[in-house]
N, C-alpha and C. Protein backbone atom coordinates (compact mmCIF):
# COMPACT_ATOMS: atom_id res chain seq x y z
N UNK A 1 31.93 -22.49 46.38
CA UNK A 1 33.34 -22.81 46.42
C UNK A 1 34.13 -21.56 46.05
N UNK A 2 35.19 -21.14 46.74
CA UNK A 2 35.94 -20.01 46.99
C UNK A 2 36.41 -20.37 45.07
N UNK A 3 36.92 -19.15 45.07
CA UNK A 3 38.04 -19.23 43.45
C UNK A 3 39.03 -18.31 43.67
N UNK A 4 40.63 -18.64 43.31
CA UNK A 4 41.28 -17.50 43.66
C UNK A 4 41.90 -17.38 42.11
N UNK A 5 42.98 -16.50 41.96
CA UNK A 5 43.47 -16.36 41.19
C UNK A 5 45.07 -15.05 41.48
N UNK A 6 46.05 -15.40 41.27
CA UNK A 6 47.38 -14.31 41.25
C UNK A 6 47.43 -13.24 39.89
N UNK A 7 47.58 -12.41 40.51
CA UNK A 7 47.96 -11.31 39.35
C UNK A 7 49.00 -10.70 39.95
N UNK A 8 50.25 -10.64 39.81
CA UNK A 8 51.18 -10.28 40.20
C UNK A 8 51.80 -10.71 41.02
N UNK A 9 52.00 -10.00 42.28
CA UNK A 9 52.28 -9.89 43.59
C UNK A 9 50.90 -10.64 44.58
N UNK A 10 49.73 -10.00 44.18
CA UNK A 10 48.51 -10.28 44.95
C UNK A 10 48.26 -11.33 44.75
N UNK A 11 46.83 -12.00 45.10
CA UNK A 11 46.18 -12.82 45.52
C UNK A 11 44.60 -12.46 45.68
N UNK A 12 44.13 -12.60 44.15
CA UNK A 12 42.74 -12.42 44.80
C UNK A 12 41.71 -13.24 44.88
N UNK A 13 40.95 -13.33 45.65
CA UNK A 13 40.26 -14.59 46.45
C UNK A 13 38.66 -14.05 46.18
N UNK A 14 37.80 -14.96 45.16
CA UNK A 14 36.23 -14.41 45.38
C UNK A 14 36.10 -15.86 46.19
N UNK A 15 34.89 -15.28 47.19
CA UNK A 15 34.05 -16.08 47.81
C UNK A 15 32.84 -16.13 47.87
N UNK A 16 31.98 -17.49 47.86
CA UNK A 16 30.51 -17.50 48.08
C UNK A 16 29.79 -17.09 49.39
N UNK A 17 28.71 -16.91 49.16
CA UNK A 17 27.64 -16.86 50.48
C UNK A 17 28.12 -17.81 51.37
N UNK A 18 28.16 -18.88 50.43
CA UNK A 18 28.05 -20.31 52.10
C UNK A 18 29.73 -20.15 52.24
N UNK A 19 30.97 -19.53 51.67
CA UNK A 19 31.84 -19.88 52.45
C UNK A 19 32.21 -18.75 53.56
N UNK A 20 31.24 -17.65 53.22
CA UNK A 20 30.87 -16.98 54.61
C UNK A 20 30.08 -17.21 55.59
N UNK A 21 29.24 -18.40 55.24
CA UNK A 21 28.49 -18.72 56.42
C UNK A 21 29.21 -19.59 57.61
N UNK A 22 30.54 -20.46 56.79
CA UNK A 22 31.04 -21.06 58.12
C UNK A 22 32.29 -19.97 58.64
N UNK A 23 32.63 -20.39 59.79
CA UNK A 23 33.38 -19.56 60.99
C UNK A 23 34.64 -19.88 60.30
N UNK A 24 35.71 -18.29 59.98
CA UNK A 24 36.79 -18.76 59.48
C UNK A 24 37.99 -19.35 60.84
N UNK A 25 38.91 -19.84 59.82
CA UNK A 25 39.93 -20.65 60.98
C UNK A 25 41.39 -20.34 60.78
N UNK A 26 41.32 -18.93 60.49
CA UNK A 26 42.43 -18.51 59.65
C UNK A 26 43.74 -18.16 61.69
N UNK A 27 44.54 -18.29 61.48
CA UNK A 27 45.43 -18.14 62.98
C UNK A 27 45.97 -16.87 62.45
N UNK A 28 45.90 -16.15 63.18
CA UNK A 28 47.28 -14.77 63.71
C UNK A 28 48.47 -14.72 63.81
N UNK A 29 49.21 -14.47 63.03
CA UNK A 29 50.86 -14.85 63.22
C UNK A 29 51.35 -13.38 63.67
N UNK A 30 52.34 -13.99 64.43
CA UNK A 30 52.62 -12.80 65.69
C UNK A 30 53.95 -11.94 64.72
N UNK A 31 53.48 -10.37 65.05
CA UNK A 31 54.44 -9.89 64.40
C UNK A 31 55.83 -10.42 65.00
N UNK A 32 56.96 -10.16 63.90
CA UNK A 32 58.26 -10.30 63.88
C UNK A 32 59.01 -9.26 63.60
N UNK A 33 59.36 -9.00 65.19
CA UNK A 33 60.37 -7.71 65.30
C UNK A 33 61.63 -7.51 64.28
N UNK A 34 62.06 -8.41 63.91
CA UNK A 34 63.34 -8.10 63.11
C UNK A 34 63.15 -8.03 61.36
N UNK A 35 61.63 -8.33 60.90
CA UNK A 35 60.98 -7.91 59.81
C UNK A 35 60.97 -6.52 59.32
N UNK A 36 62.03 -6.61 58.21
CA UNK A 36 61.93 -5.36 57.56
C UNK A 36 61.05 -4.53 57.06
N UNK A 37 60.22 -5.20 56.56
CA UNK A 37 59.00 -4.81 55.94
C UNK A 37 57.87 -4.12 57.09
N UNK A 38 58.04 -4.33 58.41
CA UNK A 38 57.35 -4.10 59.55
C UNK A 38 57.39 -2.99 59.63
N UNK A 39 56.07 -2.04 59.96
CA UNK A 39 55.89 -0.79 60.10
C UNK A 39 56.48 -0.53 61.74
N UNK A 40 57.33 0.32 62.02
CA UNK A 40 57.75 -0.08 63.63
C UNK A 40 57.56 1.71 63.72
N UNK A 41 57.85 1.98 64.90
CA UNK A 41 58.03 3.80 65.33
C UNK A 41 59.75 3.72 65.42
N UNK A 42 60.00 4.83 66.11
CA UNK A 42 61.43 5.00 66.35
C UNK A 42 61.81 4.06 66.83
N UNK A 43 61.39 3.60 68.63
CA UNK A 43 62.25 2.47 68.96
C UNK A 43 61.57 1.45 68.76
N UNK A 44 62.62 0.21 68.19
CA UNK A 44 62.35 -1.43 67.83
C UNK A 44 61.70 -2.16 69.01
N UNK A 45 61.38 -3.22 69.03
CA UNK A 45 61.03 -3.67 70.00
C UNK A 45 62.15 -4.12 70.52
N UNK A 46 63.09 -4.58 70.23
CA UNK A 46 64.46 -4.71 71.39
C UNK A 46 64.85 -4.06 71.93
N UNK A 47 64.36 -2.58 71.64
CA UNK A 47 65.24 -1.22 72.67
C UNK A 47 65.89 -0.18 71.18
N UNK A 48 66.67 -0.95 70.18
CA UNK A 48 67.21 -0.59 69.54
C UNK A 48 66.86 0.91 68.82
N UNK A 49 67.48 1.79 67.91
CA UNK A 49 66.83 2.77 66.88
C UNK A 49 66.44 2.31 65.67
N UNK A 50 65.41 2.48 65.93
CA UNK A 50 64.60 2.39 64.01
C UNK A 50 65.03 3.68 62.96
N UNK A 51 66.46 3.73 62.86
CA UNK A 51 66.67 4.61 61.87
C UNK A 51 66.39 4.97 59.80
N UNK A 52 65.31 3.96 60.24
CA UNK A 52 64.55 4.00 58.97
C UNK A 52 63.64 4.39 59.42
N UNK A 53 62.92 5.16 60.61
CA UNK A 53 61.31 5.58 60.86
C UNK A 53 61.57 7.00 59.91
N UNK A 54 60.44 6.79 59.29
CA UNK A 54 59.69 8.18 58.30
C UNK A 54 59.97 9.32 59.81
N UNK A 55 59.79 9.44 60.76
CA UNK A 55 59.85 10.29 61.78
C UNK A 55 61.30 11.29 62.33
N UNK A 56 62.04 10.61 61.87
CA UNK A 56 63.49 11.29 61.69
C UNK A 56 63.97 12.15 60.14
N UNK A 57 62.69 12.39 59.63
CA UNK A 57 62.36 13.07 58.34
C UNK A 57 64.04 12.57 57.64
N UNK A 58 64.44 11.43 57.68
CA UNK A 58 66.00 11.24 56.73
C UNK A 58 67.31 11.64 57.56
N UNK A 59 67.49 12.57 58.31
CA UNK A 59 68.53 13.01 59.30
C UNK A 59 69.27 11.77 59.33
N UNK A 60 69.31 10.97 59.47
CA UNK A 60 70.04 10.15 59.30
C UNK A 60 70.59 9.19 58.55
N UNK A 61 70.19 9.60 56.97
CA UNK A 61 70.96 9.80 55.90
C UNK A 61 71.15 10.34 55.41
N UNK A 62 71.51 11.77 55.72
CA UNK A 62 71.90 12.63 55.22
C UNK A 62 73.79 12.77 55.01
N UNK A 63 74.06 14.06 54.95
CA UNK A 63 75.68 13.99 54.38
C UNK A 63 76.64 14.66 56.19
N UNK A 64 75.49 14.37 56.86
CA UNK A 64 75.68 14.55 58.37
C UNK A 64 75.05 13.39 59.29
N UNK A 65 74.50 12.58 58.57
CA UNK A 65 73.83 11.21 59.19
C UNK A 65 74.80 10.67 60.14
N UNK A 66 75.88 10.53 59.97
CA UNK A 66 76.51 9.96 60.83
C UNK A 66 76.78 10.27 62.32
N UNK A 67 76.71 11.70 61.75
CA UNK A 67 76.87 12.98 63.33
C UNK A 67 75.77 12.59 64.03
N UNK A 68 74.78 13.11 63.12
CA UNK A 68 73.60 12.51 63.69
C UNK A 68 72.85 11.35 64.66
N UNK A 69 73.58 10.43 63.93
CA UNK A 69 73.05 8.87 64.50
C UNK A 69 73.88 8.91 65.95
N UNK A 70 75.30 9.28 65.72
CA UNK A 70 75.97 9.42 67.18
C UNK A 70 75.39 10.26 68.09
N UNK A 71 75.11 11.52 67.51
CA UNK A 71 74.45 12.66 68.83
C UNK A 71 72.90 11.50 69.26
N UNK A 72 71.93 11.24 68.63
CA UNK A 72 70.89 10.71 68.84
C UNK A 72 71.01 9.40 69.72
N UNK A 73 72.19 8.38 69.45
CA UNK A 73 72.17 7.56 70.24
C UNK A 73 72.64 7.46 71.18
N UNK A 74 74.13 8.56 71.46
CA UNK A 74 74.24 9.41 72.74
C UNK A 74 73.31 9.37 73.99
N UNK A 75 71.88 10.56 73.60
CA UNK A 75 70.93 10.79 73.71
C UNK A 75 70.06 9.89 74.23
N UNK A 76 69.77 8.42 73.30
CA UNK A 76 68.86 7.63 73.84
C UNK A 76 69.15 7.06 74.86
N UNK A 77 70.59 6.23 75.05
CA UNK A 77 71.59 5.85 75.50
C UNK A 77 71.84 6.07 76.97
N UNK A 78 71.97 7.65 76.77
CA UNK A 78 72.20 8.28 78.05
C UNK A 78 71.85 8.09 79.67
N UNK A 79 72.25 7.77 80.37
CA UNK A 79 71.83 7.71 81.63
C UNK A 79 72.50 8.47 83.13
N UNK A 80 73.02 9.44 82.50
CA UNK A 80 73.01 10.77 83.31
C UNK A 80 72.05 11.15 83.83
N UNK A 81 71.96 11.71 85.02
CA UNK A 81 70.73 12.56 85.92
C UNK A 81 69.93 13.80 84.50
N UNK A 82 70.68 14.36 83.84
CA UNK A 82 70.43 15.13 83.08
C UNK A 82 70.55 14.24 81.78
N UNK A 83 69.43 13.85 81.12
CA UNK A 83 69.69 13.15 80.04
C UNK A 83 70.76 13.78 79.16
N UNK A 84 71.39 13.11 78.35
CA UNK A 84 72.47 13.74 77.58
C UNK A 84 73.11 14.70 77.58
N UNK A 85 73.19 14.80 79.10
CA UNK A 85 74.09 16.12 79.24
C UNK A 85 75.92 15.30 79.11
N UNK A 86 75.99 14.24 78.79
CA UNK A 86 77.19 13.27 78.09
C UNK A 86 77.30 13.51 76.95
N UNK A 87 76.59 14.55 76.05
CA UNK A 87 76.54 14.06 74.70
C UNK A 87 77.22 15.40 73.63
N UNK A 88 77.43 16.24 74.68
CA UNK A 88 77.16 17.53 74.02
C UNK A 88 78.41 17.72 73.03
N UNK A 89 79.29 16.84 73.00
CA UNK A 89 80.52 17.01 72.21
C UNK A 89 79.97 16.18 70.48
N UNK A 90 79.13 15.37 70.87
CA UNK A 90 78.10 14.44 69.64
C UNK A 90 77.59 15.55 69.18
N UNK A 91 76.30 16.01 69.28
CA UNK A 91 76.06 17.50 69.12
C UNK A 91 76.49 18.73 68.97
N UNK A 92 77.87 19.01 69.49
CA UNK A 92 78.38 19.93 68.64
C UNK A 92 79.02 19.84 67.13
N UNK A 93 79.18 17.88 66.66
CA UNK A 93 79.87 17.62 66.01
C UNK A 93 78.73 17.86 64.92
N UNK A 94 77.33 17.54 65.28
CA UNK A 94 76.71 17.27 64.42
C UNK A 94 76.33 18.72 63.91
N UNK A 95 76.26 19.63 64.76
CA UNK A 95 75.97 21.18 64.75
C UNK A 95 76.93 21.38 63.46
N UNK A 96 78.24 21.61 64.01
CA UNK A 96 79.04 21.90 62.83
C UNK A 96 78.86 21.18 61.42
N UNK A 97 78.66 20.02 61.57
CA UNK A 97 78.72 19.47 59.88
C UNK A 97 77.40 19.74 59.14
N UNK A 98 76.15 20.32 60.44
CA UNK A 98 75.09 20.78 59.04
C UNK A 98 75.20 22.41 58.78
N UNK A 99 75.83 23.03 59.57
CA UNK A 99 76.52 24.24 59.32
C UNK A 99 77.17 24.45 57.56
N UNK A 100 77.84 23.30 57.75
CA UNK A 100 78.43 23.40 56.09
C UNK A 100 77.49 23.11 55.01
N UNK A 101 75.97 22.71 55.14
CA UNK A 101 75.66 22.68 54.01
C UNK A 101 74.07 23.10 54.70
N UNK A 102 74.49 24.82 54.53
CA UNK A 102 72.68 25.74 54.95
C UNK A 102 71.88 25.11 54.23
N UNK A 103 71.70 24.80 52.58
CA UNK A 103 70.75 24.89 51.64
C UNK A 103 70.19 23.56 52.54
N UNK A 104 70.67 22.37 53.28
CA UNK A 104 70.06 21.28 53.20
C UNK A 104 69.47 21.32 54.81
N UNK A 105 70.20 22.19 55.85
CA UNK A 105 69.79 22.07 56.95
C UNK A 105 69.62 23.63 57.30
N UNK A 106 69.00 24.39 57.04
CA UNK A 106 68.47 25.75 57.42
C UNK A 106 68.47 26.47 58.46
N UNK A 107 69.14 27.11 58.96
CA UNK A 107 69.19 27.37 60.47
C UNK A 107 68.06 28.52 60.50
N UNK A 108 67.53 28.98 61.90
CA UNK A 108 66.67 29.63 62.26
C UNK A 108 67.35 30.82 62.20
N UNK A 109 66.65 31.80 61.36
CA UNK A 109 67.15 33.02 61.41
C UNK A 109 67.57 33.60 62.92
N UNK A 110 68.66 34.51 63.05
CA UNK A 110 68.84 34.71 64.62
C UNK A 110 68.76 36.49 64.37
N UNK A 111 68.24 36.95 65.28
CA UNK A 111 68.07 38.04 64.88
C UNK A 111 69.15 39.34 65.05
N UNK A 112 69.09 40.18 63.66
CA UNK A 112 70.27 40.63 63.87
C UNK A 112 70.13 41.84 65.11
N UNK A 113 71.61 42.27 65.56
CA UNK A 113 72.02 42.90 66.31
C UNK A 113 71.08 44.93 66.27
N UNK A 114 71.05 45.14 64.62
CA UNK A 114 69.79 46.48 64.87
C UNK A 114 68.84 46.25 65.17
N UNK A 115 67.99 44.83 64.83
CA UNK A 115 67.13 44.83 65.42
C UNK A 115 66.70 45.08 66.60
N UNK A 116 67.46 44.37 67.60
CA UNK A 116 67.90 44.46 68.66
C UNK A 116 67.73 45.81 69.51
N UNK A 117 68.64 46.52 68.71
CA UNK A 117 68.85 47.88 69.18
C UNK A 117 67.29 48.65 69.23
N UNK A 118 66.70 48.26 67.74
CA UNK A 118 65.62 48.70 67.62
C UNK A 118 64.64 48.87 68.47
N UNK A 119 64.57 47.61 68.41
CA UNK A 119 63.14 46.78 69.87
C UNK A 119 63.23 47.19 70.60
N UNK A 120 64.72 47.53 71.76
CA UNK A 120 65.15 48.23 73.18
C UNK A 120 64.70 49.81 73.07
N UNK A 121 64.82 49.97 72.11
CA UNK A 121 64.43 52.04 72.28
C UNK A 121 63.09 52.18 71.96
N UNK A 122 62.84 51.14 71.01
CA UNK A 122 61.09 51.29 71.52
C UNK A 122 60.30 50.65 72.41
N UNK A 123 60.65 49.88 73.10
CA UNK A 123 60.14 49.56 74.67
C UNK A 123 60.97 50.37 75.60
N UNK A 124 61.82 50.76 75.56
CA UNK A 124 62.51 51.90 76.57
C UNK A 124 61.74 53.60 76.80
N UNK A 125 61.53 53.96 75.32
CA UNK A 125 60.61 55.20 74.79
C UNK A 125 59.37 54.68 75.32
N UNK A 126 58.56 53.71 75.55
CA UNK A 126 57.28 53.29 75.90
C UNK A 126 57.51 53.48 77.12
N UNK A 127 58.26 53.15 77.74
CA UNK A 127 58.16 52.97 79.50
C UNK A 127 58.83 54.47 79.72
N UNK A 128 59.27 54.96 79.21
CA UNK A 128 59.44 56.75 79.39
C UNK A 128 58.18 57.06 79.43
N UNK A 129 57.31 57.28 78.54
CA UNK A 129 56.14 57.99 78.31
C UNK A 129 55.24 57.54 79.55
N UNK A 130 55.14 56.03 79.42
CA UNK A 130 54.33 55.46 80.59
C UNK A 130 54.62 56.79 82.11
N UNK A 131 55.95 56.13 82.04
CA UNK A 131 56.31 57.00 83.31
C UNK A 131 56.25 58.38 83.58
N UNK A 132 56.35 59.21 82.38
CA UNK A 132 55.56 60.76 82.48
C UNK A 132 54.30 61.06 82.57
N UNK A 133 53.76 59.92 81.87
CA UNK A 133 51.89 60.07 82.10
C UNK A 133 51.72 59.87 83.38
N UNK A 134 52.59 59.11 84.15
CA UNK A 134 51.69 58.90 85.66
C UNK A 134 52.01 59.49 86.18
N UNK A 135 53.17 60.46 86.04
CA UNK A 135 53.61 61.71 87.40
C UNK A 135 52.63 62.42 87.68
């Protein structure tokens, strides 16, 4: 005979040999899309955004979330030949508001302008030389 007992939250259940020997009859209850607790990906099963997926690393609660959620649903939304090429005014909005706070949204270093200069005179000086060695 099974014995259970609660400790908390749980439920723990010992069982005997023989109540593993008969076939359990336990039914499957079908997930429920609108269950919070439901592990889902980005999109819901209605179509909708799962803006609680771990996969949007927070972006959309952030102190630009809002920009965000608009450029993104823009985006999903979209049904232009060019996906979201409707959106780009969402995206610039959102551009600018993480602009104001680097420490939290980091932009990719862009490289500066000596560099630049740099790189060109030494692939320019390379393809000189190239080109005197083969005369």
């Amino acid at each position: 005979m099974a014995y259970c007992r609660q400790e908390g939250k749980d439920r723990i259940i010992f069982v005997t040999k023989e109540d593993h020997e008969t076939p359990s009859n336990a039914e499957l209850v079908a997930d429920d899309p609108n269950d919070p607790y439901q592990e889902h990906g980005l999109i819901l099963p209605n179509g909708d955004i799962n803006w609680n997926c771990p996969c949007l690393g927070g972006m959309a609660s952030g102190p630009c979330g809002e920009q965000f959620k608009a450029a993104f649903s823009c985006f999903h939304y979209s049904t232009e030949d060019v996906k979201g090429s409707d959106c780009v005014d969402q995206f610039r909005a959102m551009q600018e508001c993480m602009q104001k706070y680097p420490d939290l949204y980091p932009q990719e270093e862009e490289e500066k302008p000596a560099d630049r200069l740099e790189e060109t005179a030494v692939s320019e000086a390379a393809t000189t030389k190239e080109e005197e060695g083969s005369s």
